[in-house]
ModelCIF file with pLDDT and N, C-alpha, C, O atoms, coordinates in Angstrom:
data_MODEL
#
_entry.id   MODEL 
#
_entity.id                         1 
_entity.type                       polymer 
_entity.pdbx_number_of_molecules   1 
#
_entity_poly.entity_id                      1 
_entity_poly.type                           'polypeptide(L)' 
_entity_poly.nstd_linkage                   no 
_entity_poly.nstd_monomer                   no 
_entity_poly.pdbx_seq_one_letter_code       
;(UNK)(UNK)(UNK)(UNK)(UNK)(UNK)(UNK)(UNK)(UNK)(UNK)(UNK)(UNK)(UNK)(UNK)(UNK)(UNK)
(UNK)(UNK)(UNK)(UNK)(UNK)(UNK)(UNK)(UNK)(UNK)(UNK)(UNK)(UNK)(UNK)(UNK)(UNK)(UNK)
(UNK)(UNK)(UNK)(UNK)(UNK)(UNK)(UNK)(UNK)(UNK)(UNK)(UNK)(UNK)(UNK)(UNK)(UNK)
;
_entity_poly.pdbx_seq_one_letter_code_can   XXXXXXXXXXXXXXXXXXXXXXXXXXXXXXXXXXXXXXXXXXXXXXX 
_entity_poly.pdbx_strand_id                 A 
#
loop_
_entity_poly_seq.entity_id 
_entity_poly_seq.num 
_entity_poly_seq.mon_id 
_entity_poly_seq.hetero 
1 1  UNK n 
1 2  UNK n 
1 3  UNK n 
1 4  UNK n 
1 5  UNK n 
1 6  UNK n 
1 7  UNK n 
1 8  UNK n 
1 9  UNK n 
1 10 UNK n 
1 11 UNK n 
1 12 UNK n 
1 13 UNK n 
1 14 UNK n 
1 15 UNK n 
1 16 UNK n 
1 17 UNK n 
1 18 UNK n 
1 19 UNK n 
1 20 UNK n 
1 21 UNK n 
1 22 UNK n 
1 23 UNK n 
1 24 UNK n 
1 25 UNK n 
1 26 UNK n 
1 27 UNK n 
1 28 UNK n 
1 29 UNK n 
1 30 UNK n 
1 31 UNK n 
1 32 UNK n 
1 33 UNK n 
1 34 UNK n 
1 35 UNK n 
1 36 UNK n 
1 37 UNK n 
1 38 UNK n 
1 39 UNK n 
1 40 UNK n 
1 41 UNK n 
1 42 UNK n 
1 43 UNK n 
1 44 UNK n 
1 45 UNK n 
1 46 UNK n 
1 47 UNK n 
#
_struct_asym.id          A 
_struct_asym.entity_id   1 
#
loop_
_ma_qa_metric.id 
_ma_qa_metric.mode 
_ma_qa_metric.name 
_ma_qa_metric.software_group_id 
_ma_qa_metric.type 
1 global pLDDT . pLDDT 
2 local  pLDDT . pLDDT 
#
_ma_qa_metric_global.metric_id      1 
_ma_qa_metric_global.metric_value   92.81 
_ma_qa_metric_global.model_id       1 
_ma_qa_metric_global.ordinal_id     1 
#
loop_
_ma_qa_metric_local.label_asym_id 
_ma_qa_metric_local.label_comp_id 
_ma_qa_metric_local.label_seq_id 
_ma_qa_metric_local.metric_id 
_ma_qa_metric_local.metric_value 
_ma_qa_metric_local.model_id 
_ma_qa_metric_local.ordinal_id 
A UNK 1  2 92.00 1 1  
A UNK 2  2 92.00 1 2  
A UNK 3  2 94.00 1 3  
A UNK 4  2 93.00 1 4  
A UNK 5  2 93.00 1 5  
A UNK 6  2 93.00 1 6  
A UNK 7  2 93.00 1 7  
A UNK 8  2 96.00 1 8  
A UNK 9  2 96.00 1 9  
A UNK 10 2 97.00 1 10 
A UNK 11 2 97.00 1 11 
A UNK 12 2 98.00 1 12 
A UNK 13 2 97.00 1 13 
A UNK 14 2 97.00 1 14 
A UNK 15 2 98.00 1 15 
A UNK 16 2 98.00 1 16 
A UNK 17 2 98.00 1 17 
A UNK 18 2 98.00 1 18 
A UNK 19 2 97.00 1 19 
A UNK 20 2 96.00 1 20 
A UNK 21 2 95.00 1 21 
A UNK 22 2 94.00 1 22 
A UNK 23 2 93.00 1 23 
A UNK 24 2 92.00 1 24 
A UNK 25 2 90.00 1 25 
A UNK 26 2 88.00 1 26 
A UNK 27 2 89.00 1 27 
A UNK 28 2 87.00 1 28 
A UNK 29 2 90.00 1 29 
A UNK 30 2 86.00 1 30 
A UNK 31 2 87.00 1 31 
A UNK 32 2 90.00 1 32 
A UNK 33 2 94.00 1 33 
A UNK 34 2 91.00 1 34 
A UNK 35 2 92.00 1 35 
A UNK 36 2 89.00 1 36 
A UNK 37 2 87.00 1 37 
A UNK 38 2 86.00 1 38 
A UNK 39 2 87.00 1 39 
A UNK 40 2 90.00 1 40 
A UNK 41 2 91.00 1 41 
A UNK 42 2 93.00 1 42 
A UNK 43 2 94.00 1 43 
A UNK 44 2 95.00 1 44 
A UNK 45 2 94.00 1 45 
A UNK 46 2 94.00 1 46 
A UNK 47 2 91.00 1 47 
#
loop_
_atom_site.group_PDB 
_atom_site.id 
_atom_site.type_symbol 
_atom_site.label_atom_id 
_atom_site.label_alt_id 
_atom_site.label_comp_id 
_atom_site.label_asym_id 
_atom_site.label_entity_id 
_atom_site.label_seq_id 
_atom_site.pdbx_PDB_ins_code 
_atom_site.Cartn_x 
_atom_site.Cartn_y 
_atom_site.Cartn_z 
_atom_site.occupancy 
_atom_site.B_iso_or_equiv 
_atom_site.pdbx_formal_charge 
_atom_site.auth_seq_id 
_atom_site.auth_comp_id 
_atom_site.auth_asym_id 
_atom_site.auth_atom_id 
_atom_site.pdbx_PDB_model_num 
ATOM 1   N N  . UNK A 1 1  ? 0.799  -1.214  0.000  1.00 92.00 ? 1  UNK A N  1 
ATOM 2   C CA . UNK A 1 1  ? 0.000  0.000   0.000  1.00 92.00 ? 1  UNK A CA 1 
ATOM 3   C C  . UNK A 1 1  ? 0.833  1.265   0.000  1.00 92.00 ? 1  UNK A C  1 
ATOM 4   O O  . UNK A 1 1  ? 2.050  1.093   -0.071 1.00 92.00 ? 1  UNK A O  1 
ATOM 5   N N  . UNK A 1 2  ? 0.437  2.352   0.060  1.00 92.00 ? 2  UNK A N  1 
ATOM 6   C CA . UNK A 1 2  ? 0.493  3.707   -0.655 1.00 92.00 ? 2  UNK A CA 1 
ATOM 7   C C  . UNK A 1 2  ? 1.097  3.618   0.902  1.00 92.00 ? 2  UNK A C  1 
ATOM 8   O O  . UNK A 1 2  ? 0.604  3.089   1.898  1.00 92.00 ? 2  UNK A O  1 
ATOM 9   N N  . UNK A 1 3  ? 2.528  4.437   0.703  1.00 94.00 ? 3  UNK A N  1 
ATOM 10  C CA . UNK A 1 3  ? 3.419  5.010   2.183  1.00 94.00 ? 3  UNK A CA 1 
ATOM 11  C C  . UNK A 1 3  ? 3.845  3.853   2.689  1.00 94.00 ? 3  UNK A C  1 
ATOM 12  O O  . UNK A 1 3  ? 4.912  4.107   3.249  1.00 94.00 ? 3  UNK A O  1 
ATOM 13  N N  . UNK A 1 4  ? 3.573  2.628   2.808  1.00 93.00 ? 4  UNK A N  1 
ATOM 14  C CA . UNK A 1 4  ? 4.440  1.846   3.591  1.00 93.00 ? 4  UNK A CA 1 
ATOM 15  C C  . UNK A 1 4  ? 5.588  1.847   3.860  1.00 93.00 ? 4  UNK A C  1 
ATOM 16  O O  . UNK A 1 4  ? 6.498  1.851   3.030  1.00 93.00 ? 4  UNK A O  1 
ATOM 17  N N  . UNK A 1 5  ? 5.745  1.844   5.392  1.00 93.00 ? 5  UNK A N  1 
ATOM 18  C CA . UNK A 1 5  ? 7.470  1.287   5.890  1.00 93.00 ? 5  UNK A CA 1 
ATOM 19  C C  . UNK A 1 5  ? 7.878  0.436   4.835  1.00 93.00 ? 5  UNK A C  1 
ATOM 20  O O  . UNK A 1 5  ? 7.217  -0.543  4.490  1.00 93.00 ? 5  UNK A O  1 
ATOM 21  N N  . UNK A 1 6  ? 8.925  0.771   4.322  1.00 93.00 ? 6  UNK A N  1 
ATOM 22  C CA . UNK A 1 6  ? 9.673  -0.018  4.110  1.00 93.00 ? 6  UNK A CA 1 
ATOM 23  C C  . UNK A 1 6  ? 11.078 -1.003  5.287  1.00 93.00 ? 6  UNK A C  1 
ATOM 24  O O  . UNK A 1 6  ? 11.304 -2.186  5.540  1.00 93.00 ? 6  UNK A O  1 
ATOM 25  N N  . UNK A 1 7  ? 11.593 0.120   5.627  1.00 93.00 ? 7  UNK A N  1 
ATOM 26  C CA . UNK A 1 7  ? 12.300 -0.158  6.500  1.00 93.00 ? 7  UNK A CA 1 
ATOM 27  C C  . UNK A 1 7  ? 12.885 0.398   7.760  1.00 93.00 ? 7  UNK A C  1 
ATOM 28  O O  . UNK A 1 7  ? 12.996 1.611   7.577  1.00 93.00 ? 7  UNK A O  1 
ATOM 29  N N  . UNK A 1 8  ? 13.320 0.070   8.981  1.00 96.00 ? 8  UNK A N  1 
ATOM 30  C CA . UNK A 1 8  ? 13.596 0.727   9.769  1.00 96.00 ? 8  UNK A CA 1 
ATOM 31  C C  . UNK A 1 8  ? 15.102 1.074   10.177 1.00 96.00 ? 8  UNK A C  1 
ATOM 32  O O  . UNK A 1 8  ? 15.852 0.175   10.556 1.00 96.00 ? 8  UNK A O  1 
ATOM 33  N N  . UNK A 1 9  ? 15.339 1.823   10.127 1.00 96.00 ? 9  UNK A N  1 
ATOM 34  C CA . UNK A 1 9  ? 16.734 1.917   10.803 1.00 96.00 ? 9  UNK A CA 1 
ATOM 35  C C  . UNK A 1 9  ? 17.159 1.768   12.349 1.00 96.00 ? 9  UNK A C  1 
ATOM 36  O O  . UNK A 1 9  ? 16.309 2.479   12.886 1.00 96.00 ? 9  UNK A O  1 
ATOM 37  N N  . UNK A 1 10 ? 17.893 1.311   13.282 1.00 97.00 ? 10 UNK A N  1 
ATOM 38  C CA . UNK A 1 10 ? 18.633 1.537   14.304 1.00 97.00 ? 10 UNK A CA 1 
ATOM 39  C C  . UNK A 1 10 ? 19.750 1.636   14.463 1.00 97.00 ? 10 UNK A C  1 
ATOM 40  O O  . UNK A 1 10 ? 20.508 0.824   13.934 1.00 97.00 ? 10 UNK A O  1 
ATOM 41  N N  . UNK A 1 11 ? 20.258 2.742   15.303 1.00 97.00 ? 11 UNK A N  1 
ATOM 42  C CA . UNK A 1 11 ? 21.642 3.408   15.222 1.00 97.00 ? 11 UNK A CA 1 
ATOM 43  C C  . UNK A 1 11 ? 22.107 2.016   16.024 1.00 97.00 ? 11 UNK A C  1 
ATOM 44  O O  . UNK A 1 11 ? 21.478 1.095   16.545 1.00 97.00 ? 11 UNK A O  1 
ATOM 45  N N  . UNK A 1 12 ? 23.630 2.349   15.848 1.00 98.00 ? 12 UNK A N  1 
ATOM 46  C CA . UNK A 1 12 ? 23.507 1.003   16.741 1.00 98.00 ? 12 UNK A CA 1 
ATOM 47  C C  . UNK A 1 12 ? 25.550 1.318   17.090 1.00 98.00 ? 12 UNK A C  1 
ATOM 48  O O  . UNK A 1 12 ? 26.301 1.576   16.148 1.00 98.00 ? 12 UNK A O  1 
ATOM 49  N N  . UNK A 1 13 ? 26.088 1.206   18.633 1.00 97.00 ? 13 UNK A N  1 
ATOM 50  C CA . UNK A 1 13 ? 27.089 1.512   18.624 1.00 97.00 ? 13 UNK A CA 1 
ATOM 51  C C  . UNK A 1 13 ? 28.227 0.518   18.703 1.00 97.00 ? 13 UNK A C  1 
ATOM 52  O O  . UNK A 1 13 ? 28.277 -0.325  19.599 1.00 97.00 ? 13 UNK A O  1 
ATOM 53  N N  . UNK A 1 14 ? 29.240 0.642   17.648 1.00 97.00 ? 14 UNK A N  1 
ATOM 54  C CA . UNK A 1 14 ? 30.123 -0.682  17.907 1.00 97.00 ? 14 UNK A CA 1 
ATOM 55  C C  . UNK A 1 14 ? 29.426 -1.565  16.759 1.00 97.00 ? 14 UNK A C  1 
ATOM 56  O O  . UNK A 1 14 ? 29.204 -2.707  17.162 1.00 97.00 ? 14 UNK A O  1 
ATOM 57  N N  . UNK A 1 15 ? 28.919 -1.275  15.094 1.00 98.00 ? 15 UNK A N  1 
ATOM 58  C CA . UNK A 1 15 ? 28.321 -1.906  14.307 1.00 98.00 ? 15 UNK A CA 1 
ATOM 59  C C  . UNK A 1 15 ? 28.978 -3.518  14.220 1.00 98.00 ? 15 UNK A C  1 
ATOM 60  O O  . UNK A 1 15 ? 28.268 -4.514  14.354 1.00 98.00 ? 15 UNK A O  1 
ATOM 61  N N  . UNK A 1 16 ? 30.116 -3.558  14.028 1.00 98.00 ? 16 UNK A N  1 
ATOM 62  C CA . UNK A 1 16 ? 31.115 -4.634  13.574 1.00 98.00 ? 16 UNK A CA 1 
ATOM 63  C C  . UNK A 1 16 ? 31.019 -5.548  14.817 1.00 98.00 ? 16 UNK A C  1 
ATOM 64  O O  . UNK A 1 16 ? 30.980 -6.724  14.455 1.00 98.00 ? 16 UNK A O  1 
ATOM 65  N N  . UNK A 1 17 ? 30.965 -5.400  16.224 1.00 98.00 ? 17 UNK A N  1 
ATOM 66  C CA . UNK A 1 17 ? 30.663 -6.351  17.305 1.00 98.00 ? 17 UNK A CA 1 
ATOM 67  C C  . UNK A 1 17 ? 29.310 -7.145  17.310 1.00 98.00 ? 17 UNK A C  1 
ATOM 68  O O  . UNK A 1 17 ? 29.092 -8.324  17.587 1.00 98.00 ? 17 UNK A O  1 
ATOM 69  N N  . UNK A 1 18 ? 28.051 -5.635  16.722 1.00 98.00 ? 18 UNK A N  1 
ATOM 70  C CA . UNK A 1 18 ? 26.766 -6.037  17.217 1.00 98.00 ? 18 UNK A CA 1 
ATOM 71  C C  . UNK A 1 18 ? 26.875 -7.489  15.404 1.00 98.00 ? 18 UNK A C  1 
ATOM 72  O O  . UNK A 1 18 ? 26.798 -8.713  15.508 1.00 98.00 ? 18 UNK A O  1 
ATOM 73  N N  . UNK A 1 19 ? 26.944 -7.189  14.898 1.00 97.00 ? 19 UNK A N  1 
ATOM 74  C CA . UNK A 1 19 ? 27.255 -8.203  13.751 1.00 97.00 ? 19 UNK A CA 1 
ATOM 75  C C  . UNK A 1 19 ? 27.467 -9.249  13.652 1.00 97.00 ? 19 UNK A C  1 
ATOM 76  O O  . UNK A 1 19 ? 26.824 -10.126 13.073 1.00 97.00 ? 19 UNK A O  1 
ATOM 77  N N  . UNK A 1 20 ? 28.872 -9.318  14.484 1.00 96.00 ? 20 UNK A N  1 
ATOM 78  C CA . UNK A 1 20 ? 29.323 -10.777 14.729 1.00 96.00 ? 20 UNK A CA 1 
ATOM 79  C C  . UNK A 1 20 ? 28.690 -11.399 15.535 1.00 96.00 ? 20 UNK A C  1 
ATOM 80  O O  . UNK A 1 20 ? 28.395 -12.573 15.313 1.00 96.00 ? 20 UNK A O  1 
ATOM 81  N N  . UNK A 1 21 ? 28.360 -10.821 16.562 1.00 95.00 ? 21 UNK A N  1 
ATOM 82  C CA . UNK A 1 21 ? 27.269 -11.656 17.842 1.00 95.00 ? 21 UNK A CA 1 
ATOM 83  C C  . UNK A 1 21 ? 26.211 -11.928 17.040 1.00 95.00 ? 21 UNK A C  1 
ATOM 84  O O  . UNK A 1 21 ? 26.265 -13.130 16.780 1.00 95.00 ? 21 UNK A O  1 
ATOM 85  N N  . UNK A 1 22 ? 25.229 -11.397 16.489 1.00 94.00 ? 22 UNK A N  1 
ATOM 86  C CA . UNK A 1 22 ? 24.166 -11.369 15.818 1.00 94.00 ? 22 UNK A CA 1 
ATOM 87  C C  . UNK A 1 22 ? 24.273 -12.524 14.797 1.00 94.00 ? 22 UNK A C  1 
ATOM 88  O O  . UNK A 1 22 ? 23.273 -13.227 14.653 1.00 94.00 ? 22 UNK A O  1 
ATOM 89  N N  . UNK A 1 23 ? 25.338 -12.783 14.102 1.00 93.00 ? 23 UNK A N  1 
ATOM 90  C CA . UNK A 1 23 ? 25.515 -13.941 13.170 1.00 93.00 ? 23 UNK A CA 1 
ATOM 91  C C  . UNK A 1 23 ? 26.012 -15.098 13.696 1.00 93.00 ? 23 UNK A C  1 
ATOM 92  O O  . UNK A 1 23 ? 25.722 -16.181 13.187 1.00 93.00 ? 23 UNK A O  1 
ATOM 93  N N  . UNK A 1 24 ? 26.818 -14.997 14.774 1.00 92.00 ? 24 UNK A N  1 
ATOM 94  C CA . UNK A 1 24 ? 26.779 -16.640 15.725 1.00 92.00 ? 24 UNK A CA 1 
ATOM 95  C C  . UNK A 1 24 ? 25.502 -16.677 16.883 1.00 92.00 ? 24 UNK A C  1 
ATOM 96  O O  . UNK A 1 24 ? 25.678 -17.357 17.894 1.00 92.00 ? 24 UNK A O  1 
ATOM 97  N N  . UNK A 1 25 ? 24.131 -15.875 16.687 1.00 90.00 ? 25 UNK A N  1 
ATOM 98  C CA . UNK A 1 25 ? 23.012 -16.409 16.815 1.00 90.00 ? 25 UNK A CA 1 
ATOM 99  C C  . UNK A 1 25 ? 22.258 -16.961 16.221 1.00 90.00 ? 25 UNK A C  1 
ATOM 100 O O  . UNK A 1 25 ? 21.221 -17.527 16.567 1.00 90.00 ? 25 UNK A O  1 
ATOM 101 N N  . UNK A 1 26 ? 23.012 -16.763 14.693 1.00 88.00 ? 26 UNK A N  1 
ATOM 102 C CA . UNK A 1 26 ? 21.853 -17.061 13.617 1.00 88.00 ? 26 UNK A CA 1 
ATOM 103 C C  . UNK A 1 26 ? 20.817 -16.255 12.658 1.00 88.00 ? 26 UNK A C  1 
ATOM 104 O O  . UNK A 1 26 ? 20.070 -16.599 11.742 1.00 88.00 ? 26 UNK A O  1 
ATOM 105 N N  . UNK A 1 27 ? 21.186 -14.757 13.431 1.00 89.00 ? 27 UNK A N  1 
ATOM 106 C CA . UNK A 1 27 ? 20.177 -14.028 12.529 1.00 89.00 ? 27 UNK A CA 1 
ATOM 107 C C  . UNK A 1 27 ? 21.000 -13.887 11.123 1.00 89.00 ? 27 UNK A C  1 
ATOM 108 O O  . UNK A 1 27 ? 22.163 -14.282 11.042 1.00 89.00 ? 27 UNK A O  1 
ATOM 109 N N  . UNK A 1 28 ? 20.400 -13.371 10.164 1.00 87.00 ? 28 UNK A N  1 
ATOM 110 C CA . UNK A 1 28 ? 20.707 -13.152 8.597  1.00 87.00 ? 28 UNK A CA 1 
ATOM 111 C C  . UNK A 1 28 ? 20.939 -11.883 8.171  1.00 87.00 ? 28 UNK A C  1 
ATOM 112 O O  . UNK A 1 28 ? 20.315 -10.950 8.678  1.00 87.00 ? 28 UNK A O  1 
ATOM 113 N N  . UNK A 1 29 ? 21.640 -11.730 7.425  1.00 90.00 ? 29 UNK A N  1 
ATOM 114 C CA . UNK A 1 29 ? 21.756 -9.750  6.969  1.00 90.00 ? 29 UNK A CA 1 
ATOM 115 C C  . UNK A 1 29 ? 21.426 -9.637  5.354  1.00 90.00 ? 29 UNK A C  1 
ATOM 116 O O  . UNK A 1 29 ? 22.257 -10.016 4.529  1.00 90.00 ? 29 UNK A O  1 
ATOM 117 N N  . UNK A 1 30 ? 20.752 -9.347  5.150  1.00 86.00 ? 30 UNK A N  1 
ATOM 118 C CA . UNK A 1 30 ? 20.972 -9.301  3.284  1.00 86.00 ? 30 UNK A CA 1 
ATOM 119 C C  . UNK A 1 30 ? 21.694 -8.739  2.584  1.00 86.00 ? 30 UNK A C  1 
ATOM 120 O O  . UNK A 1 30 ? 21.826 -9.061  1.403  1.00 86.00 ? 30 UNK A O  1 
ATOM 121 N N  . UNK A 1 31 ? 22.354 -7.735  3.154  1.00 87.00 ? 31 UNK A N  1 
ATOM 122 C CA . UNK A 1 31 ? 23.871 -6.595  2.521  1.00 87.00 ? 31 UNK A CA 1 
ATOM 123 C C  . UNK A 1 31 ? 25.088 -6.814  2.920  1.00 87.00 ? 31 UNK A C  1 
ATOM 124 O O  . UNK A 1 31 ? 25.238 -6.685  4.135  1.00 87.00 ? 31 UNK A O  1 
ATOM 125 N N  . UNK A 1 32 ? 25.829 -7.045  2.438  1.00 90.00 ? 32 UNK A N  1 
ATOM 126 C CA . UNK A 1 32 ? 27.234 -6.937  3.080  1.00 90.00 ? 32 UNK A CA 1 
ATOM 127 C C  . UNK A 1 32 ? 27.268 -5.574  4.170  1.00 90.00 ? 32 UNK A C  1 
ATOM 128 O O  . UNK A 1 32 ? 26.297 -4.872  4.453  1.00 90.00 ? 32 UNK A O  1 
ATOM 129 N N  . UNK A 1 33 ? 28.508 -5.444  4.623  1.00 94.00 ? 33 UNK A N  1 
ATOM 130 C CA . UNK A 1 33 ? 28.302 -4.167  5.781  1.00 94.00 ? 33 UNK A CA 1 
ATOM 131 C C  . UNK A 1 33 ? 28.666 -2.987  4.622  1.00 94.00 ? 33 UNK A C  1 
ATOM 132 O O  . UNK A 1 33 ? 29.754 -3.268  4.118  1.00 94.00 ? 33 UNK A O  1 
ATOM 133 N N  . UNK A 1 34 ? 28.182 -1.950  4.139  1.00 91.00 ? 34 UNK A N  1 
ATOM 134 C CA . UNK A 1 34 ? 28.647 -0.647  3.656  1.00 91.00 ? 34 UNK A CA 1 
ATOM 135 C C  . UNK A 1 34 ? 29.321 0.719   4.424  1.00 91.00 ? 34 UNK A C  1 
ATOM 136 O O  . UNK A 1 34 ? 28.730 1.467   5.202  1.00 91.00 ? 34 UNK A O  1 
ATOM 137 N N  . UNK A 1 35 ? 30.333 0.789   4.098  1.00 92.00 ? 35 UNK A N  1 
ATOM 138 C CA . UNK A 1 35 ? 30.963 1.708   4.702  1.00 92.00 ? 35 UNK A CA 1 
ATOM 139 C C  . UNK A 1 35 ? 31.399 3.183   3.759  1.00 92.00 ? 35 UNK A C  1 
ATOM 140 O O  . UNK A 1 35 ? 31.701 3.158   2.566  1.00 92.00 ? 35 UNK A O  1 
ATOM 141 N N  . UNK A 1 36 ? 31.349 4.282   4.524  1.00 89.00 ? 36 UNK A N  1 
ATOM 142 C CA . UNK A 1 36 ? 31.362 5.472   3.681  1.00 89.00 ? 36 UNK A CA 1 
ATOM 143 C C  . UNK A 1 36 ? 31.810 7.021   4.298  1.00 89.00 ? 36 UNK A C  1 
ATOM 144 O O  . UNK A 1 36 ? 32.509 6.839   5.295  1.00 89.00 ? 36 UNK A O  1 
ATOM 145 N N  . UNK A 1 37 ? 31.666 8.127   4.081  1.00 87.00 ? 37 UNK A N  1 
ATOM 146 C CA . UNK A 1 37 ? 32.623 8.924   5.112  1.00 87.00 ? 37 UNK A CA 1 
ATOM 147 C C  . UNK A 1 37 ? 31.820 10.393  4.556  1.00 87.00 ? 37 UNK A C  1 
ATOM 148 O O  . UNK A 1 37 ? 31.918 11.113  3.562  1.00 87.00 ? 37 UNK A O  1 
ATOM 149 N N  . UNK A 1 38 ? 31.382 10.383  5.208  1.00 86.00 ? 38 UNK A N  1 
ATOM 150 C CA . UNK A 1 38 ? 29.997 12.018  5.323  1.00 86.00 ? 38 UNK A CA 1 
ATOM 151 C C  . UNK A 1 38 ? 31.088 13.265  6.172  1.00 86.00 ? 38 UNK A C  1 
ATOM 152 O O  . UNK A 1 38 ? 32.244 13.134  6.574  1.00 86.00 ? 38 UNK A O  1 
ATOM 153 N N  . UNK A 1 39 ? 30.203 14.400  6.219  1.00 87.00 ? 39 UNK A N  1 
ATOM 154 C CA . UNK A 1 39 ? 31.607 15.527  6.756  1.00 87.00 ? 39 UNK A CA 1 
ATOM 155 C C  . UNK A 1 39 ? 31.335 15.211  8.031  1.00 87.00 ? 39 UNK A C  1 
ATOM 156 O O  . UNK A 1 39 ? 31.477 16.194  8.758  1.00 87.00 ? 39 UNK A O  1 
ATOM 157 N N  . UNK A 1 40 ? 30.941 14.062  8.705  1.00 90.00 ? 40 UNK A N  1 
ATOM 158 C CA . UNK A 1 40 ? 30.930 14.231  10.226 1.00 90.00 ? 40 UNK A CA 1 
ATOM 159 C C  . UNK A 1 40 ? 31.833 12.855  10.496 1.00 90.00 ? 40 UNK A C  1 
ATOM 160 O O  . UNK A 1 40 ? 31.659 12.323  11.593 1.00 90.00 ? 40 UNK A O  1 
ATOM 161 N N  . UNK A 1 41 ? 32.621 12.344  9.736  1.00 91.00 ? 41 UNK A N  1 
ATOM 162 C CA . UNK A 1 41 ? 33.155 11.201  9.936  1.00 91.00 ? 41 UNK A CA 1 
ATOM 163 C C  . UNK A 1 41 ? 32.544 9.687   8.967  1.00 91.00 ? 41 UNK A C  1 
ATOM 164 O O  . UNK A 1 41 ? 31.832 9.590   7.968  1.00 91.00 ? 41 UNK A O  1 
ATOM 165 N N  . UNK A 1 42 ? 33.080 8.896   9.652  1.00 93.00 ? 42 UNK A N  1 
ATOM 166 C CA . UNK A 1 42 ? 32.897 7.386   8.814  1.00 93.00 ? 42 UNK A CA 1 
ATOM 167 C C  . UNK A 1 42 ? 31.703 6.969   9.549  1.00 93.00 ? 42 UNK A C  1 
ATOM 168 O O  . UNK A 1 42 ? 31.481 7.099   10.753 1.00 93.00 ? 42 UNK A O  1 
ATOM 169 N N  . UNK A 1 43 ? 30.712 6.267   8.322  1.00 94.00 ? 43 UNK A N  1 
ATOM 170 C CA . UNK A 1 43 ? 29.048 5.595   8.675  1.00 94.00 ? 43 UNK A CA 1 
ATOM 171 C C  . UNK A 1 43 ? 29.440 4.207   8.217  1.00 94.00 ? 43 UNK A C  1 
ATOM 172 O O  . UNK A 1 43 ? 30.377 3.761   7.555  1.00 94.00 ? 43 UNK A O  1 
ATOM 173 N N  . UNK A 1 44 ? 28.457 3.727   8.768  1.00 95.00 ? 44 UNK A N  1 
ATOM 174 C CA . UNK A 1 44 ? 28.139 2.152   8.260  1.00 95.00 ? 44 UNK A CA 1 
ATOM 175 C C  . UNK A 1 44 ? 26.420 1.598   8.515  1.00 95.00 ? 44 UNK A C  1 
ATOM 176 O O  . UNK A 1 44 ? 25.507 1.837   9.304  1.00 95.00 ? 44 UNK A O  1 
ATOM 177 N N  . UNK A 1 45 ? 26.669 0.711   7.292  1.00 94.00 ? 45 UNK A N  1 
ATOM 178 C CA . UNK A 1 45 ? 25.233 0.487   7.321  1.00 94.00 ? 45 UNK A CA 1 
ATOM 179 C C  . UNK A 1 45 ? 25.608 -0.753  7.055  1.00 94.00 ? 45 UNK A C  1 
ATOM 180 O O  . UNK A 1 45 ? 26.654 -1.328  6.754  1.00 94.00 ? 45 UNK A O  1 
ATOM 181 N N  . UNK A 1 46 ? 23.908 -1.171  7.338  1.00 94.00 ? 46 UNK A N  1 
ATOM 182 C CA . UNK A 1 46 ? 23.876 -2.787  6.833  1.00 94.00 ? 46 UNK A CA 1 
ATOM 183 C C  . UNK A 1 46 ? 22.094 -3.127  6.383  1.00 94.00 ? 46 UNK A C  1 
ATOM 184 O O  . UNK A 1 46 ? 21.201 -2.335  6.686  1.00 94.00 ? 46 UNK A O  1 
ATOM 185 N N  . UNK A 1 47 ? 21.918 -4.028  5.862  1.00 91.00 ? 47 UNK A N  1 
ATOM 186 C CA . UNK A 1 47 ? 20.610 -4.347  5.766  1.00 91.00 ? 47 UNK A CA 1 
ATOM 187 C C  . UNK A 1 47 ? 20.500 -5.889  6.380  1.00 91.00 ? 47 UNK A C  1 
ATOM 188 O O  . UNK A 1 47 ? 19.410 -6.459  6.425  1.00 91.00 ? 47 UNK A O  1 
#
């Protein structure tokens, strides 16, 4: 339908720790991790 969430974001601190824990639980990521550098420093994302 018309406006749906698509998706949500959460900031999340320490991306690369919360990751690895998260994948020797078993959850799944569909993106590799993306990394990139805005004027406030280096981001990372993931899906």
């Amino acid at each position: 339908g018309y406006h749906a969430y698509q998706h949500i974001a959460i900031r999340v601190d320490n991306i690369d720790a919360f990751i690895t824990a998260m994948q020797s639980k078993g959850v799944q990521f569909l993106s590799p991790l993306y990394e990139r550098t805005d004027p406030f420093g280096k981001v990372k994302q993931i899906f």
